[in-house]
C-alpha atoms as a PDB file:
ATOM      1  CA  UNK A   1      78.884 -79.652 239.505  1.00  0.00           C
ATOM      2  CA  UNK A   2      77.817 -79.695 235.894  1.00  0.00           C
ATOM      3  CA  UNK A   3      81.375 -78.622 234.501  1.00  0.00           C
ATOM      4  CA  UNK A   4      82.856 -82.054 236.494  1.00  0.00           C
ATOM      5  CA  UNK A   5      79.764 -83.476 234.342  1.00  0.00           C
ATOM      6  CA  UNK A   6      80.833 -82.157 231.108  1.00  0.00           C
ATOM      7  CA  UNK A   7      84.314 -82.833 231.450  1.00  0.00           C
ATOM      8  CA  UNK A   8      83.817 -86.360 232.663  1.00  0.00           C
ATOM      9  CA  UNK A   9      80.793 -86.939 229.395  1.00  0.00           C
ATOM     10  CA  UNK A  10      84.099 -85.330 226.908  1.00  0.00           C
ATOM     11  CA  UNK A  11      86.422 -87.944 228.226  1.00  0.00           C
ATOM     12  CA  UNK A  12      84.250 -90.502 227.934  1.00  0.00           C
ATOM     13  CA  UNK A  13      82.727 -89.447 224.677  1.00  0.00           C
ATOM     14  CA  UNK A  14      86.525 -89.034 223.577  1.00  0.00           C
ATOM     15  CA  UNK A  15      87.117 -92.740 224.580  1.00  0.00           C
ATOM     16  CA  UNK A  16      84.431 -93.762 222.448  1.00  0.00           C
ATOM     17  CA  UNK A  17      85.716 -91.722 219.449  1.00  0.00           C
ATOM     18  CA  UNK A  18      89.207 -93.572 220.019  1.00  0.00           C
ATOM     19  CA  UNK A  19      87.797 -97.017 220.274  1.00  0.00           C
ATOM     20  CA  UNK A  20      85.671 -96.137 216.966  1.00  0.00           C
ATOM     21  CA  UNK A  21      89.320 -95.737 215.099  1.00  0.00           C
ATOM     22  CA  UNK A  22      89.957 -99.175 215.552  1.00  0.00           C
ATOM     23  CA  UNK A  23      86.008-100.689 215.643  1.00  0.00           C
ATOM     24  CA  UNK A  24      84.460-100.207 212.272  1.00  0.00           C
ATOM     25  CA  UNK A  25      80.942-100.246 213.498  1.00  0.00           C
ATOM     26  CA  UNK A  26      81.175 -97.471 216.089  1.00  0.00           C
ATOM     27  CA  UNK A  27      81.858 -94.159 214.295  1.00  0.00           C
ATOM     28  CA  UNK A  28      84.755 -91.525 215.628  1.00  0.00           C
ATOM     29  CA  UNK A  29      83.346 -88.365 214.220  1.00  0.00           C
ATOM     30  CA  UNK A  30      80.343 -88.054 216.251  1.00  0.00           C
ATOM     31  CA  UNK A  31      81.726 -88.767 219.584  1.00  0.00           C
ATOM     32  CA  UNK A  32      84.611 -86.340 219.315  1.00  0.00           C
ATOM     33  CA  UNK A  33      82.481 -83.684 218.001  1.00  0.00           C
ATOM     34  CA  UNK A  34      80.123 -84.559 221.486  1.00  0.00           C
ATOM     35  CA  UNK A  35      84.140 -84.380 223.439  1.00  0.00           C
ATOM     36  CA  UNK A  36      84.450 -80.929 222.081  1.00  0.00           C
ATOM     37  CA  UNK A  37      81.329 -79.875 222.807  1.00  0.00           C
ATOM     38  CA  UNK A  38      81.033 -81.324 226.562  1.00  0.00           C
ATOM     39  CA  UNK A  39      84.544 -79.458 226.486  1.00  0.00           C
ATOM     40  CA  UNK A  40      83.823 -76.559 225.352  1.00  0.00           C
ATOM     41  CA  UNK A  41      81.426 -76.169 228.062  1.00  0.00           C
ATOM     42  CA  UNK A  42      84.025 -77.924 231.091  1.00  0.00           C
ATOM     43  CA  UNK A  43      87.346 -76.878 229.911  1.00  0.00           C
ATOM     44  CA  UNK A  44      88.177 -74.379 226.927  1.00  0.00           C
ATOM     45  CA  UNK A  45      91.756 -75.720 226.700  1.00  0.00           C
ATOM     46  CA  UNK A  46      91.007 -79.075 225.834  1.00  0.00           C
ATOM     47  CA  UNK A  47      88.498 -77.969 223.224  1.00  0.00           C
ATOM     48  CA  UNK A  48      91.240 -75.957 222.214  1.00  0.00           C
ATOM     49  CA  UNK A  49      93.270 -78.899 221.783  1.00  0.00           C
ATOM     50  CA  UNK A  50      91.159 -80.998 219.933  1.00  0.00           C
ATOM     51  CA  UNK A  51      90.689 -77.913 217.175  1.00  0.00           C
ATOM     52  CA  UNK A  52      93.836 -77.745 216.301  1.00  0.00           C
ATOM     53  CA  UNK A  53      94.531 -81.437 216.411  1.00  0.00           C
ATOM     54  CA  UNK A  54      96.358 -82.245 213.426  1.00  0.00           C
ATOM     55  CA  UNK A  55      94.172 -84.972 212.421  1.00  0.00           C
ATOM     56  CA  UNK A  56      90.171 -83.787 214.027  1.00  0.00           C
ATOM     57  CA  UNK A  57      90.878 -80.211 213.723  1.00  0.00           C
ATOM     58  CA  UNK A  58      90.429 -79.084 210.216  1.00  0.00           C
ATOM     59  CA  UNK A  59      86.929 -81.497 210.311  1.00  0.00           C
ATOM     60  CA  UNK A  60      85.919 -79.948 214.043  1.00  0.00           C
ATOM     61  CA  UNK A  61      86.431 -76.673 212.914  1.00  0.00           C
ATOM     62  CA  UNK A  62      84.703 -76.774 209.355  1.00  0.00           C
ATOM     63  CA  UNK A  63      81.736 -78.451 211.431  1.00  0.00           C
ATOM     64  CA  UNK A  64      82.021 -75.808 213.770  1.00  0.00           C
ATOM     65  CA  UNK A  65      82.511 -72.864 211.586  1.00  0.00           C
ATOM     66  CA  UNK A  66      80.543 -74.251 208.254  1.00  0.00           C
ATOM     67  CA  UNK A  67      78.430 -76.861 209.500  1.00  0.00           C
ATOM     68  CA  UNK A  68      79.696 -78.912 206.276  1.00  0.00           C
ATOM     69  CA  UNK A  69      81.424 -82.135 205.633  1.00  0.00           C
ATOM     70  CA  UNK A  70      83.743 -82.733 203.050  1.00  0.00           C
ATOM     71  CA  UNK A  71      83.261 -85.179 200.726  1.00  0.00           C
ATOM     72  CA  UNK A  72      85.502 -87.769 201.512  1.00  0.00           C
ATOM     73  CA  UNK A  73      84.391 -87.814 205.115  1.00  0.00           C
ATOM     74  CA  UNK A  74      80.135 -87.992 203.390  1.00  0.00           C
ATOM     75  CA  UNK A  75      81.527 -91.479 201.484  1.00  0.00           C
ATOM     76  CA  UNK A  76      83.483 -93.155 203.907  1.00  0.00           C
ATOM     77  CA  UNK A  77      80.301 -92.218 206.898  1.00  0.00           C
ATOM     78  CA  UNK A  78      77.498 -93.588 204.572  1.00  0.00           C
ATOM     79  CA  UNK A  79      80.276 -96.327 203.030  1.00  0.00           C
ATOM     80  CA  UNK A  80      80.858 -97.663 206.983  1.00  0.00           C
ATOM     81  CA  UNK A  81      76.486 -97.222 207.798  1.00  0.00           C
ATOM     82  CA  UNK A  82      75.833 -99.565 204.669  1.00  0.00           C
ATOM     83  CA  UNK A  83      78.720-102.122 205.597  1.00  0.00           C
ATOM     84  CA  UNK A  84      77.127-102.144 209.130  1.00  0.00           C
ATOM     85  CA  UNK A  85      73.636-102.677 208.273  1.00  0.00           C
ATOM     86  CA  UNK A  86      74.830-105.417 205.542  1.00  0.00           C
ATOM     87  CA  UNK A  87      76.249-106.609 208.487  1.00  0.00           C
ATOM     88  CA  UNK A  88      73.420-106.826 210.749  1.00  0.00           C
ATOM     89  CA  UNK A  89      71.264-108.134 207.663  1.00  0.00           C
ATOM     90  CA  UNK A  90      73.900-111.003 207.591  1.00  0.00           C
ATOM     91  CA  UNK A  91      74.277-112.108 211.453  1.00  0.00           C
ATOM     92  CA  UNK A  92      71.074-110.965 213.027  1.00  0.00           C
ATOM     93  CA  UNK A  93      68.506-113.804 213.633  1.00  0.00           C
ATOM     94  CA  UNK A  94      66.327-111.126 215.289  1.00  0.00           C
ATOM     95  CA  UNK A  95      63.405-110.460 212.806  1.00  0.00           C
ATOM     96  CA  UNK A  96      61.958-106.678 213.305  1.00  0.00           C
ATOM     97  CA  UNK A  97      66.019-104.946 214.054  1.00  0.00           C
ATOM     98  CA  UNK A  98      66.942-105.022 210.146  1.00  0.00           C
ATOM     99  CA  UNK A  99      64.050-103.003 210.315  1.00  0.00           C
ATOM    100  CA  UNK A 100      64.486-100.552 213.090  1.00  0.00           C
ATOM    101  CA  UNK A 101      68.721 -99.854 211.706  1.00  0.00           C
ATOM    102  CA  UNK A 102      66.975 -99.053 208.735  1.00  0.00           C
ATOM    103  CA  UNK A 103      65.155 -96.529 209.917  1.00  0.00           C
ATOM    104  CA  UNK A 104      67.554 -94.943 212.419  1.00  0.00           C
ATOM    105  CA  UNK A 105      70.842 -95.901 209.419  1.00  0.00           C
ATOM    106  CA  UNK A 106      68.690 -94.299 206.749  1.00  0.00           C
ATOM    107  CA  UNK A 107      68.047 -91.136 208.845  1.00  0.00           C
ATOM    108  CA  UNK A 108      71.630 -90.766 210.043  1.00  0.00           C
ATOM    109  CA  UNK A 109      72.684 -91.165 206.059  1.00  0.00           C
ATOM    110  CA  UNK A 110      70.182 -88.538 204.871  1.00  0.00           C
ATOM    111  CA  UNK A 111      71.496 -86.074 207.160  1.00  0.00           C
ATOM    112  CA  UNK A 112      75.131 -86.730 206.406  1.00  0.00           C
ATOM    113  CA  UNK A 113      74.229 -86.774 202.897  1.00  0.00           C
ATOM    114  CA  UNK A 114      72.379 -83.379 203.125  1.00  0.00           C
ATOM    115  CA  UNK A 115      75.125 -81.772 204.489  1.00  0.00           C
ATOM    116  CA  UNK A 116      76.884 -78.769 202.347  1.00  0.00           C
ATOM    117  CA  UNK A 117      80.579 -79.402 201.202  1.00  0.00           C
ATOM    118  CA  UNK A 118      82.724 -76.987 203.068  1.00  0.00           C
ATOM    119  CA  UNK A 119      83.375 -73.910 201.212  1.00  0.00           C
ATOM    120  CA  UNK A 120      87.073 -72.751 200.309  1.00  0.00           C
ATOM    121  CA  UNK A 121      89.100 -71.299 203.294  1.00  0.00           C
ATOM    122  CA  UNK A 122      90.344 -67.833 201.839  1.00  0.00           C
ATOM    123  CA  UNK A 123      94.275 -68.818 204.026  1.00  0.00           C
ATOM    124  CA  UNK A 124      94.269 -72.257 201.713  1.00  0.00           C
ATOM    125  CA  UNK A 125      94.454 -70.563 198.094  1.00  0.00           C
ATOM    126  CA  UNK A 126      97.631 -70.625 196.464  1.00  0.00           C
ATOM    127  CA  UNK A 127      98.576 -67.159 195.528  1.00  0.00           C
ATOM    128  CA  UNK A 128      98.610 -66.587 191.734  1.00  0.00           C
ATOM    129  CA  UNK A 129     102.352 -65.736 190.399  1.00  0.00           C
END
């Protein structure tokens, strides 16, 4: 019963991560890294699949491995939380959410921010001649 769960919760969270390719304001990274997870835990094969993806699967696997993001991933995150919170600042009529994004944004930036850079993969140097 709870693999069927898992699986279904990585499909769905891998749907999400899709739609947030083409939607700027929902992010990609955090629902595929809650696919593989849910799939790691339903179906090793299609966590497999998403580590060696050839676009997710250096990312999933230095999250996995280092628990670090690499710097271009850390300023297009925070780059895509502060256009989305401009954006609510802009449209919202709503007085107290600017508020409330700020403090759930903020948090979500910290951590990304705090993060460690991913350390050099001993299989990516280029051997001296």
């Amino acid at each position: 019963m709870m693999r069927q769960l898992y699986l279904c919760l990585g499909y769905g969270s891998l749907a999400l991560g899709v739609i947030g390719i083409f939607l700027p304001v929902l992010p990609t990274t955090p629902f595929v890294l809650l696919a593989v997870w849910f799939f790691a835990r339903s179906n090793p094969a299609l966590a497999e699949r998403l580590y060696t993806h050839p676009r997710f699967g250096h990312l999933l696997t230095t999250w996995r491995d280092q628990r670090a993001i690499p710097r271009r991933a850390k300023i297009y995150a925070l780059s895509m939380l502060a256009v989305s919170y401009g954006l609510v600042l802009w449209l919202t009529e709503i007085e107290l959410l600017p508020f409330i994004l700020a403090i759930i944004m903020g948090s979500v930036a910290l951590y990304i921010a705090t993060r460690p850079a991913p350390r050099e993969r001993p299989e990516s140097r280029i051997p001296e001649a």
